[in-house]
C-alpha atoms as a PDB file:
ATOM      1  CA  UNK A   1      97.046  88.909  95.893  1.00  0.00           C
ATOM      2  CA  UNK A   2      93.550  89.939  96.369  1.00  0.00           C
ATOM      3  CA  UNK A   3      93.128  93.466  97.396  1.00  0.00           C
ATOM      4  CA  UNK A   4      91.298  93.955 101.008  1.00  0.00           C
ATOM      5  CA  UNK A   5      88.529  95.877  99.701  1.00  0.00           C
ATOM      6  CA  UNK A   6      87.818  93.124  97.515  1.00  0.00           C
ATOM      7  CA  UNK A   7      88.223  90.143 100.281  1.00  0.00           C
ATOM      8  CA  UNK A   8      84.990  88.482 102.181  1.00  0.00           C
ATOM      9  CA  UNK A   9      86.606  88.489 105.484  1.00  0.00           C
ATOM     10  CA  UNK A  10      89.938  89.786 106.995  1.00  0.00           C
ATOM     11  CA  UNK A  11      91.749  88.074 110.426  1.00  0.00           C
ATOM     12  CA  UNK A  12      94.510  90.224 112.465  1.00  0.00           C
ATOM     13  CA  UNK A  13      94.326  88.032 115.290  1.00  0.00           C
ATOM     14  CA  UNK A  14      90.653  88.271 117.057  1.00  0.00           C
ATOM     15  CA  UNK A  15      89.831  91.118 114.856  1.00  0.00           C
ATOM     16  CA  UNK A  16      87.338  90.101 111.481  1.00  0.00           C
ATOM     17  CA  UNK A  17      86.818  92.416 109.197  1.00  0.00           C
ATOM     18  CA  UNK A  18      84.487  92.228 106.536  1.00  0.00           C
ATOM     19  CA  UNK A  19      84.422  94.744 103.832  1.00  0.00           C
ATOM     20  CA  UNK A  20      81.785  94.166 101.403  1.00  0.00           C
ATOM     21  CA  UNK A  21      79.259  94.347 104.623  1.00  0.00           C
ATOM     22  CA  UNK A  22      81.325  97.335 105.953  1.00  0.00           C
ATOM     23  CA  UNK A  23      81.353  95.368 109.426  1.00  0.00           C
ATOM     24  CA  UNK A  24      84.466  94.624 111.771  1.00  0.00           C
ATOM     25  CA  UNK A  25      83.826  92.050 114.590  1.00  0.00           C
ATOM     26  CA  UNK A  26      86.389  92.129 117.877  1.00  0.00           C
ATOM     27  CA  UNK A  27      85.967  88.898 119.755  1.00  0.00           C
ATOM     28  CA  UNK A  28      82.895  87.873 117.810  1.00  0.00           C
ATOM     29  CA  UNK A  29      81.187  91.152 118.548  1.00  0.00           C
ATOM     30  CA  UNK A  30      80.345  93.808 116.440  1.00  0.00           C
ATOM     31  CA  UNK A  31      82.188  97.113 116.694  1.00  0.00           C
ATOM     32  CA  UNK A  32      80.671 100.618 116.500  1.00  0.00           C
ATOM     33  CA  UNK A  33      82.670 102.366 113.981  1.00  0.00           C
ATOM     34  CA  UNK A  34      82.012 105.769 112.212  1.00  0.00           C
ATOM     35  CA  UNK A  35      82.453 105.465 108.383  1.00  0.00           C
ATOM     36  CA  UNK A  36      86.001 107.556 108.560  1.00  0.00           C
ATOM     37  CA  UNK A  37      86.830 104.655 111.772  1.00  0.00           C
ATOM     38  CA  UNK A  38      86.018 101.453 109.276  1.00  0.00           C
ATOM     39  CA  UNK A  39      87.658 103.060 106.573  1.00  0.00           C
ATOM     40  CA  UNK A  40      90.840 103.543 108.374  1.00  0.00           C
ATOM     41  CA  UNK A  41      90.821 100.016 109.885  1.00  0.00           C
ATOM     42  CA  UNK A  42      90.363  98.104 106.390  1.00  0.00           C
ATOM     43  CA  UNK A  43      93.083 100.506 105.084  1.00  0.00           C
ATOM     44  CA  UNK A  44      95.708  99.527 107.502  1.00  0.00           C
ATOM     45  CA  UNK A  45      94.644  96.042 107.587  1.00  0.00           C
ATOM     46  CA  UNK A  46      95.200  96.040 103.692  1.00  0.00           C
ATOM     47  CA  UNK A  47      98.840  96.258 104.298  1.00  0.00           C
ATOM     48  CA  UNK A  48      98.322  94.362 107.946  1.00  0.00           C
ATOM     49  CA  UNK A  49     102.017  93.875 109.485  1.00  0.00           C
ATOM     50  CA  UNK A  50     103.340  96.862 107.530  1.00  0.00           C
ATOM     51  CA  UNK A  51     103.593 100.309 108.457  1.00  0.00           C
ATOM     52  CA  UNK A  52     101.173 102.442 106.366  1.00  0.00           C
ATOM     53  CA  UNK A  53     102.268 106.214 106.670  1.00  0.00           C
ATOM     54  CA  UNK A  54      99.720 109.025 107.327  1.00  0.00           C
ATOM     55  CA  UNK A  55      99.700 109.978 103.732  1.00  0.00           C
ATOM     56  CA  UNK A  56      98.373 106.540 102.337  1.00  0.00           C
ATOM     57  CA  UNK A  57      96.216 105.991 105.254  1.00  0.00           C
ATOM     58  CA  UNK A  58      94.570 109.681 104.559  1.00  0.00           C
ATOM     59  CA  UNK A  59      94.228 108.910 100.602  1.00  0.00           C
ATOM     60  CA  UNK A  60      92.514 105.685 101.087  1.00  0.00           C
ATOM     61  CA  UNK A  61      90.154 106.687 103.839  1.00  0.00           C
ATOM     62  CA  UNK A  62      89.108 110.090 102.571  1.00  0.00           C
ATOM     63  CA  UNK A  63      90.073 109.863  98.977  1.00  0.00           C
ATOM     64  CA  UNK A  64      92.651 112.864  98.921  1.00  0.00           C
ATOM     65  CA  UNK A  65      95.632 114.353  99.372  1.00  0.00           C
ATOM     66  CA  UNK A  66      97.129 115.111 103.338  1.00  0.00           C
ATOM     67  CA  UNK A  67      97.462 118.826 103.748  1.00  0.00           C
ATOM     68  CA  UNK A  68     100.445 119.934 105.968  1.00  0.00           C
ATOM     69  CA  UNK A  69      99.014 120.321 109.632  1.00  0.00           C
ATOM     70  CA  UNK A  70      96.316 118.096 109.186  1.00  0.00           C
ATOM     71  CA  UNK A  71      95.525 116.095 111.606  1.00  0.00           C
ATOM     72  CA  UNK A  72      92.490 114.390 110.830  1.00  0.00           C
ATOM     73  CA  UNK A  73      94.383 110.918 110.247  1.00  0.00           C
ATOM     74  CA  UNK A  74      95.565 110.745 113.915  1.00  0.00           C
ATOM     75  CA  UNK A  75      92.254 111.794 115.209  1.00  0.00           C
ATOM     76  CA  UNK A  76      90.450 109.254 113.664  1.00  0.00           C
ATOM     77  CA  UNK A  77      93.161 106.431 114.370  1.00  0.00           C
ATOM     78  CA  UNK A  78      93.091 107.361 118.276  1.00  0.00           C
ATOM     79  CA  UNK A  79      89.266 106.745 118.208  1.00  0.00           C
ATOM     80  CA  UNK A  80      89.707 104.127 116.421  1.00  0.00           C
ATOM     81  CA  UNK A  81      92.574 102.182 118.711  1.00  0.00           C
ATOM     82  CA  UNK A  82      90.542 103.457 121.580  1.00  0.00           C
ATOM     83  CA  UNK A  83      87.423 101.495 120.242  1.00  0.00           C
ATOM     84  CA  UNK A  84      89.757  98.231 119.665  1.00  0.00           C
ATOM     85  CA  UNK A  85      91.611  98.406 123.322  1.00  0.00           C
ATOM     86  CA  UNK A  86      87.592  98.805 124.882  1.00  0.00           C
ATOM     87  CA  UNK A  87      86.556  95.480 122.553  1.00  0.00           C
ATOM     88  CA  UNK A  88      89.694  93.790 122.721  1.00  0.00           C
ATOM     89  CA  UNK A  89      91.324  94.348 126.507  1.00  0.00           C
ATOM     90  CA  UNK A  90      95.031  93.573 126.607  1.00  0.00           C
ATOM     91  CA  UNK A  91      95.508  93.484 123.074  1.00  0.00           C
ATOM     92  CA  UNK A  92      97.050  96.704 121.035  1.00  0.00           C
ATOM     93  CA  UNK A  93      96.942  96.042 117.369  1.00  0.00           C
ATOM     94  CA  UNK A  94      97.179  99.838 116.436  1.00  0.00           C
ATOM     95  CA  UNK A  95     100.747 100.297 116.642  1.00  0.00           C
ATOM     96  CA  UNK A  96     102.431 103.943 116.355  1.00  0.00           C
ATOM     97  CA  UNK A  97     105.707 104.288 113.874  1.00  0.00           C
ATOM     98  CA  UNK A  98     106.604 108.107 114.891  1.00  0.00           C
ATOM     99  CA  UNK A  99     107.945 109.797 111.657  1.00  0.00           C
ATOM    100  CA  UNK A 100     107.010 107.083 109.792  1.00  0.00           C
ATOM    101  CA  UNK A 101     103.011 106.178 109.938  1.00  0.00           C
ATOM    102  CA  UNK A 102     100.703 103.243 111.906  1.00  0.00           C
ATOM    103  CA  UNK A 103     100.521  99.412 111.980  1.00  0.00           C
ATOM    104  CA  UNK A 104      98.481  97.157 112.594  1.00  0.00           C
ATOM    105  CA  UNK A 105      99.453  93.752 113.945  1.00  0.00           C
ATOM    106  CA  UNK A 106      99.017  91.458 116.942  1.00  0.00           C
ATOM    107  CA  UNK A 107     102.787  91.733 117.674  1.00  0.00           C
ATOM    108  CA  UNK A 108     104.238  94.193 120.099  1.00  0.00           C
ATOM    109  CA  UNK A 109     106.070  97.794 118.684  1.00  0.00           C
ATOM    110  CA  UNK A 110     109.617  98.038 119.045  1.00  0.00           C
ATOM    111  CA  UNK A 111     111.064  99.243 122.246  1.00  0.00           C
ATOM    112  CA  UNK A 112     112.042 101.990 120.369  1.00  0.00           C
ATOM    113  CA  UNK A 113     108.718 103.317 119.317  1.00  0.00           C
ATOM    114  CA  UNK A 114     106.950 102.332 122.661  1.00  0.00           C
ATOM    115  CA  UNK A 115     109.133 104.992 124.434  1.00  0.00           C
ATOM    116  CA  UNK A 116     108.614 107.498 121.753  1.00  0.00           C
ATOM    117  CA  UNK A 117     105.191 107.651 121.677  1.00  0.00           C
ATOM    118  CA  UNK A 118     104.026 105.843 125.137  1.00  0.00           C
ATOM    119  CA  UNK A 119     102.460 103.348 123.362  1.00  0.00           C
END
C-alpha cells in the first residue's frame, strides 16, 4: 500500500489532495490551509475511513508526542473542518469519534457520536 505522503493525488469524495505539491483542492478549487491545517488533512486522509485518535494525528502533524491538556490537535481540526464545510457546503467529511479521535469520510457519523458531540 503506498503511504499518503508518498501518493500524487488523494480522493475522499470531492476533496483532492495532493501531497508532494502540499495542495488540497475542494470542488476543483484550491483551499487556503495553514501548514499545521494541510498537515492534519493528509494525516487523516492517510488512514481515510478510519478513526485516527488525537495522539497519531498530533505525532504526524507536529512530529511529537501529545502532552496531557493539549489541545492544539482540536484547534487545528475545527479550523480545518470549518475551512472544508465553507468549500464544500452540505458535505461533513471531518467526523468527531469522542474518546476515541477524528475521521474523515464522505459517510455520515453514527447517531451515537452526532449527539455526543453535535456534529
Amino acid at each position: 500500500m503506498q503511504h499518503v505522503s508518498e501518493a500524487e493525488l488523494v480522493r475522499v469524495g470531492e476533496l483532492e489532495i495532493r501531497p508532494r505539491e502540499g495542495l488540497a483542492l475542494a470542488g476543483g478549487r484550491a483551499l487556503m490551509l495553514s501548514v499545521r491545517e494541510f498537515d492534519l488533512l493528509v494525516a487523516l486522509a492517510s488512514h481515510a475511513g478510519r478513526i485516527v485518535s488525537r495522539e497519531e494525528l498530533y505525532r504526524q502533524a507536529w512530529g511529537g508526542t501529545l502532552r496531557g491538556g493539549d489541545r492544539s490537535c482540536d484547534v487545528y481540526i475545527h479550523k480545518l473542518r470549518a475551512k472544508l464545510e465553507r468549500a464544500l457546503p452540505g458535505q461533513r467529511l471531518i467526523h468527531t469519534h469522542v474518546g476515541f479521535g477524528y475521521r474523515l469520510d464522505t459517510g455520515a457519523s453514527h447517531p451515537f457520536h452526532i449527539a455526543s458531540t453535535g456534529r
